[in-house]
N, C-alpha and C. Protein backbone atom coordinates (compact mmCIF):
# COMPACT_ATOMS: atom_id res chain seq x y z
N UNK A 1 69.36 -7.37 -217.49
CA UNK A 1 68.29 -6.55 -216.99
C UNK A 1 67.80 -5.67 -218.12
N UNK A 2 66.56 -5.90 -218.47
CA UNK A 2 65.85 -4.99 -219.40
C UNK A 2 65.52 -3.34 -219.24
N UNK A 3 65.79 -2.26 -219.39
CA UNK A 3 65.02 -1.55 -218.52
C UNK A 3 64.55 -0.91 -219.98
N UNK A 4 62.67 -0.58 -219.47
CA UNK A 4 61.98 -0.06 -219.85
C UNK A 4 61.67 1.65 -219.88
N UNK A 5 61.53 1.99 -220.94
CA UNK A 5 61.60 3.56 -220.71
C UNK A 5 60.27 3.96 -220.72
N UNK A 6 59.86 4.83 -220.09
CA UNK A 6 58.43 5.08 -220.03
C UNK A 6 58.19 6.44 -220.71
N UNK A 7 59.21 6.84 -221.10
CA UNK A 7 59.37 8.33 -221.78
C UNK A 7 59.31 7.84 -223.32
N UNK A 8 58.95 8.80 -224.21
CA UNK A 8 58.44 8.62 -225.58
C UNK A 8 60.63 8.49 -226.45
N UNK A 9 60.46 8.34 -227.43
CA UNK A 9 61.62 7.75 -228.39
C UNK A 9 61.42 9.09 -228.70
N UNK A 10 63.45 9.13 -229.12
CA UNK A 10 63.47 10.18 -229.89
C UNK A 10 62.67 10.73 -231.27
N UNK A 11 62.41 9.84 -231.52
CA UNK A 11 61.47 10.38 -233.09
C UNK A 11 60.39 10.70 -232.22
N UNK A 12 59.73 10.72 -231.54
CA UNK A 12 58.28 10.84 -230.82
C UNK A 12 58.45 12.27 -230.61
N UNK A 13 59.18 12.36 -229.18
CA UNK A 13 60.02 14.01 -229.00
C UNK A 13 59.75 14.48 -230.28
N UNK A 14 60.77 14.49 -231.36
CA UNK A 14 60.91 15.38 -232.78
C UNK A 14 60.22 15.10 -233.26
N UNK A 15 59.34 14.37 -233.25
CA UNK A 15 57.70 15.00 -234.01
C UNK A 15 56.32 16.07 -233.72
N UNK A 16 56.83 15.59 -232.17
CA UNK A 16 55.97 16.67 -231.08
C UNK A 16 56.47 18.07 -230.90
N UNK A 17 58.09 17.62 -231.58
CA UNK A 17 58.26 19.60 -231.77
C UNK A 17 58.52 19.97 -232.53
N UNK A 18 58.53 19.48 -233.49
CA UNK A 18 57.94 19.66 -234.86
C UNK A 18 56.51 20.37 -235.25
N UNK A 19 55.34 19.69 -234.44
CA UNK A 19 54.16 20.24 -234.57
C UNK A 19 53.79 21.15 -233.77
N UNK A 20 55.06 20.95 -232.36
CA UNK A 20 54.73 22.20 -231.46
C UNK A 20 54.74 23.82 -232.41
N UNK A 21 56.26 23.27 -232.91
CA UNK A 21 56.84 24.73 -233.95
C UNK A 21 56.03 24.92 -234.51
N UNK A 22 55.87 24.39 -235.58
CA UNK A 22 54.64 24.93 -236.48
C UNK A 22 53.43 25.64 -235.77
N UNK A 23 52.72 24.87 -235.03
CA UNK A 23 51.85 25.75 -234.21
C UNK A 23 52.16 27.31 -233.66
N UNK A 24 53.28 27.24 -232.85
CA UNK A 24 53.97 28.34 -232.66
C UNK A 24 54.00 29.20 -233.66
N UNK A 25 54.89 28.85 -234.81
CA UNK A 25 54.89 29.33 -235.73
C UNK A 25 53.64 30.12 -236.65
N UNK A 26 52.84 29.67 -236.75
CA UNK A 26 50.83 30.03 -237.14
C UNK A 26 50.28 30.73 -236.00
N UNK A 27 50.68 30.80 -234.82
CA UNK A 27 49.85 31.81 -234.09
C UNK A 27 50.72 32.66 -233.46
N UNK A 28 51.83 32.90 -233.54
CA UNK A 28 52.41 33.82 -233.40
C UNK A 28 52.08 35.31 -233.82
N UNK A 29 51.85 36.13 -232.48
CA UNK A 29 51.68 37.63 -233.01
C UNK A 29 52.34 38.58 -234.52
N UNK A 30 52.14 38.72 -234.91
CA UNK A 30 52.43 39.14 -236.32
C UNK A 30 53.59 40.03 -235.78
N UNK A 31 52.82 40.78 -234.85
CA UNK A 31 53.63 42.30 -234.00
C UNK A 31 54.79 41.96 -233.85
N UNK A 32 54.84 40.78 -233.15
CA UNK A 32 56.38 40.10 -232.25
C UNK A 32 56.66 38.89 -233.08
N UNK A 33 57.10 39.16 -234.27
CA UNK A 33 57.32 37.35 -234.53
C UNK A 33 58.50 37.22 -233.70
N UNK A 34 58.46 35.13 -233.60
CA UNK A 34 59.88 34.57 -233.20
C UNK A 34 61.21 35.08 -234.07
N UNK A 35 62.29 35.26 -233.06
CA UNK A 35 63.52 36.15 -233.57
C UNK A 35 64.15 35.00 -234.11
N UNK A 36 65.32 34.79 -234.96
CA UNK A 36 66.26 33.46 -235.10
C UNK A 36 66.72 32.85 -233.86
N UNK A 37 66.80 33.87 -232.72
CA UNK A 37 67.53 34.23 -231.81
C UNK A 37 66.94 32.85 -231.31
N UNK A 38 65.41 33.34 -230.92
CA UNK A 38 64.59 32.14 -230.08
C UNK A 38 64.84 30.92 -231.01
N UNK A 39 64.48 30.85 -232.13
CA UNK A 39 64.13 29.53 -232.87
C UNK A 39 65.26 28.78 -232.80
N UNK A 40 66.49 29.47 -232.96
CA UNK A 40 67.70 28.77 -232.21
C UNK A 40 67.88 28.14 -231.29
N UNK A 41 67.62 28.85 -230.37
CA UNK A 41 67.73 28.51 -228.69
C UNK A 41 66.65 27.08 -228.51
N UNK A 42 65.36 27.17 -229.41
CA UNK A 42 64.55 26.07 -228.67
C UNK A 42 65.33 24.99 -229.58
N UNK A 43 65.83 24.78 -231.04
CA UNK A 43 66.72 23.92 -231.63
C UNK A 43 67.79 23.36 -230.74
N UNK A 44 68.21 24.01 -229.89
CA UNK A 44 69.49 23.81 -229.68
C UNK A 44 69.42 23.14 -228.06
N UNK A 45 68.03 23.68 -227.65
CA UNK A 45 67.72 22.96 -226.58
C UNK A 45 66.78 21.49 -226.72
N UNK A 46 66.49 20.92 -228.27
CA UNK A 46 66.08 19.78 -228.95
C UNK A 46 67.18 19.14 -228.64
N UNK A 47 68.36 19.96 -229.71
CA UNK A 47 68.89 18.82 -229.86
C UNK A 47 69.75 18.25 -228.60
N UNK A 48 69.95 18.98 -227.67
CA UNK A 48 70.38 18.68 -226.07
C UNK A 48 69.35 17.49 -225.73
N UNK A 49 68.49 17.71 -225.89
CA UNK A 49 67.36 16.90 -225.32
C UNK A 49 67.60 15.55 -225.96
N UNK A 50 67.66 15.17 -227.25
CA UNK A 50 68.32 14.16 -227.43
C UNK A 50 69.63 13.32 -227.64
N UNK A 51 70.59 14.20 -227.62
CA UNK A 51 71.92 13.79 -227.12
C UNK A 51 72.00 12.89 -225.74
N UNK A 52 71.13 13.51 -225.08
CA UNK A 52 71.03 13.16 -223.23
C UNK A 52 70.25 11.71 -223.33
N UNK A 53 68.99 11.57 -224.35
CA UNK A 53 68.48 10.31 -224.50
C UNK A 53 68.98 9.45 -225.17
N UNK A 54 69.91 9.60 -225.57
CA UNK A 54 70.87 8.84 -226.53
C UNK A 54 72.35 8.33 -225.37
N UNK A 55 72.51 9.04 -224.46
CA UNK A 55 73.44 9.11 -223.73
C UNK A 55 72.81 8.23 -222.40
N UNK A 56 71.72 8.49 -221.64
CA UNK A 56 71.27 7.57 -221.37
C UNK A 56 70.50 6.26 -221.34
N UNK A 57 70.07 6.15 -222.65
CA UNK A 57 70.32 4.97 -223.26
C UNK A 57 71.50 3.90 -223.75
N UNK A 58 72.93 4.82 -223.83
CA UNK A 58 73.94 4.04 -223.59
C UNK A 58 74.14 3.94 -222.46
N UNK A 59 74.07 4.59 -220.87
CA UNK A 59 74.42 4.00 -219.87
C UNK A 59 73.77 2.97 -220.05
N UNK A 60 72.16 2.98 -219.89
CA UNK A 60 71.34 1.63 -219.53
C UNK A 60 71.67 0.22 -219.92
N UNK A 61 72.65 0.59 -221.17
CA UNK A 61 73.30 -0.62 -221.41
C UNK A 61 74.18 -1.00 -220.70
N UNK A 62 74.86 -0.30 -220.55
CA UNK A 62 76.39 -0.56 -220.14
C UNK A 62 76.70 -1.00 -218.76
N UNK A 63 75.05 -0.15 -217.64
CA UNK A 63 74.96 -0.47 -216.68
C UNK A 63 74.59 -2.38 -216.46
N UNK A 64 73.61 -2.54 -217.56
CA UNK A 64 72.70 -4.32 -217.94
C UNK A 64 73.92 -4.98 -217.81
N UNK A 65 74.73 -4.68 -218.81
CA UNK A 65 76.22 -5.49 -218.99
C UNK A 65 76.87 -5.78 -217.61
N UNK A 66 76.91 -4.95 -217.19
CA UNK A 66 77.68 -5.18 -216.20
C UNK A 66 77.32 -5.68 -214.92
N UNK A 67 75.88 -5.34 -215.08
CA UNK A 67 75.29 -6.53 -213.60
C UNK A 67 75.17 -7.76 -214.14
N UNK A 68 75.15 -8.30 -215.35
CA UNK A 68 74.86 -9.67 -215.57
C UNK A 68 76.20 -10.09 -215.60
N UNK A 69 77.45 -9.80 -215.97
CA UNK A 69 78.85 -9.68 -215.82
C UNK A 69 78.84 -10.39 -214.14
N UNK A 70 78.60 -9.56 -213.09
CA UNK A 70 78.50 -9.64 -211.89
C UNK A 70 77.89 -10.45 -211.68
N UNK A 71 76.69 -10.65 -212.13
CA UNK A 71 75.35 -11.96 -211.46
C UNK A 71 76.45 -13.06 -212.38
N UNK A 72 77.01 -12.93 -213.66
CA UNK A 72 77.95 -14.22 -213.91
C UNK A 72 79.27 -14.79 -212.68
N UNK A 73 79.85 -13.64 -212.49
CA UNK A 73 80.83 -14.21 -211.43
C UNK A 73 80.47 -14.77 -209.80
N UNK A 74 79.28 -14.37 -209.90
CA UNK A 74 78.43 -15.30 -208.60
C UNK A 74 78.50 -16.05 -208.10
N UNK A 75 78.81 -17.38 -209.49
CA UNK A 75 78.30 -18.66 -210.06
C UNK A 75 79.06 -19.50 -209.08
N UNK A 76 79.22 -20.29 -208.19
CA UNK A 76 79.78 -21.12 -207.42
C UNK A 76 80.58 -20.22 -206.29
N UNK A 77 79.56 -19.38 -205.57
CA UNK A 77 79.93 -18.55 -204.24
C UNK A 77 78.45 -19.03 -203.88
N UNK A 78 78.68 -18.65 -202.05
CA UNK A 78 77.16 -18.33 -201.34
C UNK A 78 76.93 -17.16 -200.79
N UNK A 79 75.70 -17.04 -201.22
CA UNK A 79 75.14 -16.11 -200.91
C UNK A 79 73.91 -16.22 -199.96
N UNK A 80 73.92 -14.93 -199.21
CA UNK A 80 72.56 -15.17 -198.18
C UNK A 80 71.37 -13.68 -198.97
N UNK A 81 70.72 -14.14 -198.80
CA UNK A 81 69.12 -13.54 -198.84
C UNK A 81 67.74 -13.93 -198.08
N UNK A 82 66.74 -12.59 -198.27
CA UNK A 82 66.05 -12.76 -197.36
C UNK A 82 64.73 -13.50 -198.26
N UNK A 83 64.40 -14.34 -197.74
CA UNK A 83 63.23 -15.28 -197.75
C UNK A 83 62.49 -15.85 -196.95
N UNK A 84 60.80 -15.94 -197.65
CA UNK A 84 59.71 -16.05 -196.87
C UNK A 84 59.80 -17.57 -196.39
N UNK A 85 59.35 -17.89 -195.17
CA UNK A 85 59.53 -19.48 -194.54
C UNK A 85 58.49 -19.87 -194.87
N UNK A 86 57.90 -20.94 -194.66
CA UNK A 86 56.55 -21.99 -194.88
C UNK A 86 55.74 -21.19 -194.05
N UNK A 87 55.84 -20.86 -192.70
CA UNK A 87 55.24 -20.14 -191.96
C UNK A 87 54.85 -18.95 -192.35
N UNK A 88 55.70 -18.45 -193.74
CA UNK A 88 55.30 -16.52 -193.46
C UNK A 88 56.37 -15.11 -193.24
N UNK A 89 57.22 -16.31 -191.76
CA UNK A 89 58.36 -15.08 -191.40
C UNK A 89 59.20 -15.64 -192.57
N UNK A 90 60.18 -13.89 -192.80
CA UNK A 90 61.02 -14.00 -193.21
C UNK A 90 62.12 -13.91 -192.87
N UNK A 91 62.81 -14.72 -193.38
CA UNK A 91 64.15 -15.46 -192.70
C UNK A 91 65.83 -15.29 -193.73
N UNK A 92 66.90 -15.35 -193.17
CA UNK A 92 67.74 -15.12 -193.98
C UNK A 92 68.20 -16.53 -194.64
N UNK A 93 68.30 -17.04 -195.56
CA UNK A 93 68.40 -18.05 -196.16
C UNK A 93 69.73 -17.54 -196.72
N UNK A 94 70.96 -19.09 -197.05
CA UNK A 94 72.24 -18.83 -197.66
C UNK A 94 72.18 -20.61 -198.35
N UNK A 95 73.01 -20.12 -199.41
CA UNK A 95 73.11 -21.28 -200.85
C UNK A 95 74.21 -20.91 -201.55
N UNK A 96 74.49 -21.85 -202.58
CA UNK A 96 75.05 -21.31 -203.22
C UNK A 96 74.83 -21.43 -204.72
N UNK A 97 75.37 -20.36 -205.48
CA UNK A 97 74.45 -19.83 -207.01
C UNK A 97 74.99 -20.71 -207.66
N UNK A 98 73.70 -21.75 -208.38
CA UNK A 98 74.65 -22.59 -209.37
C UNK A 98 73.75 -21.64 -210.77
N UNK A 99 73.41 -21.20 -211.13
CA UNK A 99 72.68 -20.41 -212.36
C UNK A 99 72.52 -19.52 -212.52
N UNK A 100 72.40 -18.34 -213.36
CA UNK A 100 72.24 -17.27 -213.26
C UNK A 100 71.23 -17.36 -214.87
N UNK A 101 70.41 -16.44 -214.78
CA UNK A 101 69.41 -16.25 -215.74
C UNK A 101 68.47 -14.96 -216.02
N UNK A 102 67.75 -14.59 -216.61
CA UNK A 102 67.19 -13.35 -217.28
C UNK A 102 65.40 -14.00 -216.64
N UNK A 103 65.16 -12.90 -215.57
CA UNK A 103 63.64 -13.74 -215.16
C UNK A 103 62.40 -12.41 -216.12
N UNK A 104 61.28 -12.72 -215.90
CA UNK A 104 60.16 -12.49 -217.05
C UNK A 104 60.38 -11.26 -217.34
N UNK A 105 60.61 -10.32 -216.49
CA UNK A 105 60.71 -9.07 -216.47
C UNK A 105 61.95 -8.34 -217.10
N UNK A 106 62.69 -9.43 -217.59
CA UNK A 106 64.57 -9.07 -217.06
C UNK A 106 65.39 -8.59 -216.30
N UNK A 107 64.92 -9.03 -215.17
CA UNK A 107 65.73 -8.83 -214.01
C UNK A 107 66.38 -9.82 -213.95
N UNK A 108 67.73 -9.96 -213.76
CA UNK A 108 68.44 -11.04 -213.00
C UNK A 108 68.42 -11.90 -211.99
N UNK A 109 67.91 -13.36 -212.53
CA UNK A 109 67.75 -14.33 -211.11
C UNK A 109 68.39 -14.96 -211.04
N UNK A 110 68.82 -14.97 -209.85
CA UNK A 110 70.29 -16.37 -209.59
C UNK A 110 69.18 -17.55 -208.89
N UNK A 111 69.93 -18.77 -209.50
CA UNK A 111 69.28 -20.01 -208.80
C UNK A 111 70.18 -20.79 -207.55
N UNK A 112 69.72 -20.50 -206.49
CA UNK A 112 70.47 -20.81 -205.00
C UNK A 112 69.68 -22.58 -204.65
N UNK A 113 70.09 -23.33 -205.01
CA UNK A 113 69.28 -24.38 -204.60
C UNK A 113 67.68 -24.53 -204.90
N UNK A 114 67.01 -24.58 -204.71
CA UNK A 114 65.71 -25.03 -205.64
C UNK A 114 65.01 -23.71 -205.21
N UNK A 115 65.82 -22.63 -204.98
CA UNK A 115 65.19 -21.21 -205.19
C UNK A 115 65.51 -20.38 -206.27
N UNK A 116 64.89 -19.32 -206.46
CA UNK A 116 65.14 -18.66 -207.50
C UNK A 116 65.07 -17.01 -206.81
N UNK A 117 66.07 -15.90 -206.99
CA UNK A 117 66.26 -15.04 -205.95
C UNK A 117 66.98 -13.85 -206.95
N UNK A 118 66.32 -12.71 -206.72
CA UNK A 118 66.88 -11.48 -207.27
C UNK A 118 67.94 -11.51 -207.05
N UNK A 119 68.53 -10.91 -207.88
CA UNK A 119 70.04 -10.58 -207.77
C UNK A 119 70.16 -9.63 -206.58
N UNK A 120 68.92 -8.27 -206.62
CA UNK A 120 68.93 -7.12 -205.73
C UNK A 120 68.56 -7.59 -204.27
N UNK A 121 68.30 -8.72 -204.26
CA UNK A 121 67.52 -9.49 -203.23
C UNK A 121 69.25 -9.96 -202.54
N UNK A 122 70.19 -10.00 -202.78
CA UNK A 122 71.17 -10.58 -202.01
C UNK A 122 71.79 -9.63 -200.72
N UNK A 123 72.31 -10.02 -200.13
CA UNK A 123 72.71 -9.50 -198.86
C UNK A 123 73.56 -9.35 -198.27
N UNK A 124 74.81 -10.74 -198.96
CA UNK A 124 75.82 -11.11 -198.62
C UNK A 124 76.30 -12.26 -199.52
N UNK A 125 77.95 -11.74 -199.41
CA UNK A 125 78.31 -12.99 -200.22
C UNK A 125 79.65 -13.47 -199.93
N UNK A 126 79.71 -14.52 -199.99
CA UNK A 126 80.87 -15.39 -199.32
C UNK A 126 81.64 -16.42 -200.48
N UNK A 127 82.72 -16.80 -200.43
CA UNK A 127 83.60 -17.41 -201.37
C UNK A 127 83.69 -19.00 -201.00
């Protein structure tokens, strides 16, 4: 499973506050400049900020691993899921997984007989 981040990369972040600072920095009241005190505090709340994207970017892995781990041990069990009939209704359909594979998106598709079926799409599973 691929997952896509829709939030900017750490270099993106630290460039944007990079130019935030500086800005800050150039219009800052002469009267009140920033103390170390602050310039600290927003550093220190950077670098939090990317520890955490770095940290959840290792779950996202670790989580991928381990559902395809899972969609591997599948492999010769049945499973039921819900699928659309010729008609329209949907119906609970059961097979059993001879494939497991990475579909366009990277989501995990197991192949149940001449279907092809989310992994998240399952419902039940039997030995």
């Amino acid at each position: 499973m691929s997952i896509v981040s829709t939030t900017s990369s750490a270099s993106d972040i630290q460039m944007d506050y990079m130019t935030l600072l500086v800005t800050q920095l150039r219009n800052q009241n002469p009267l009140e400049p920033m103390t170390n005190q602050e310039m600290a505090a927003q550093l220190a709340q950077f670098s939090q900020l990317q520890q955490l994207e770095t940290l959840n970017r290792s779950f996202s892995g670790v989580l991928a691993s381990v559902q395809r781990n899972y969609a591997s041990s599948l492999i010769g069990k049945e499973v039921s899921f819900e699928a659309t009939a010729e008609n329209g209704a949907t119906e609970t359909t059961t097979g059993t997984v001879t494939e497991v594979s990475l579909g366009d998106e990277g989501e995990i598709v197991l192949s149940v007989g001449n279907q092809k079926v989310n992994l998240s799409d399952v419902t039940s599973i039997r030995d």
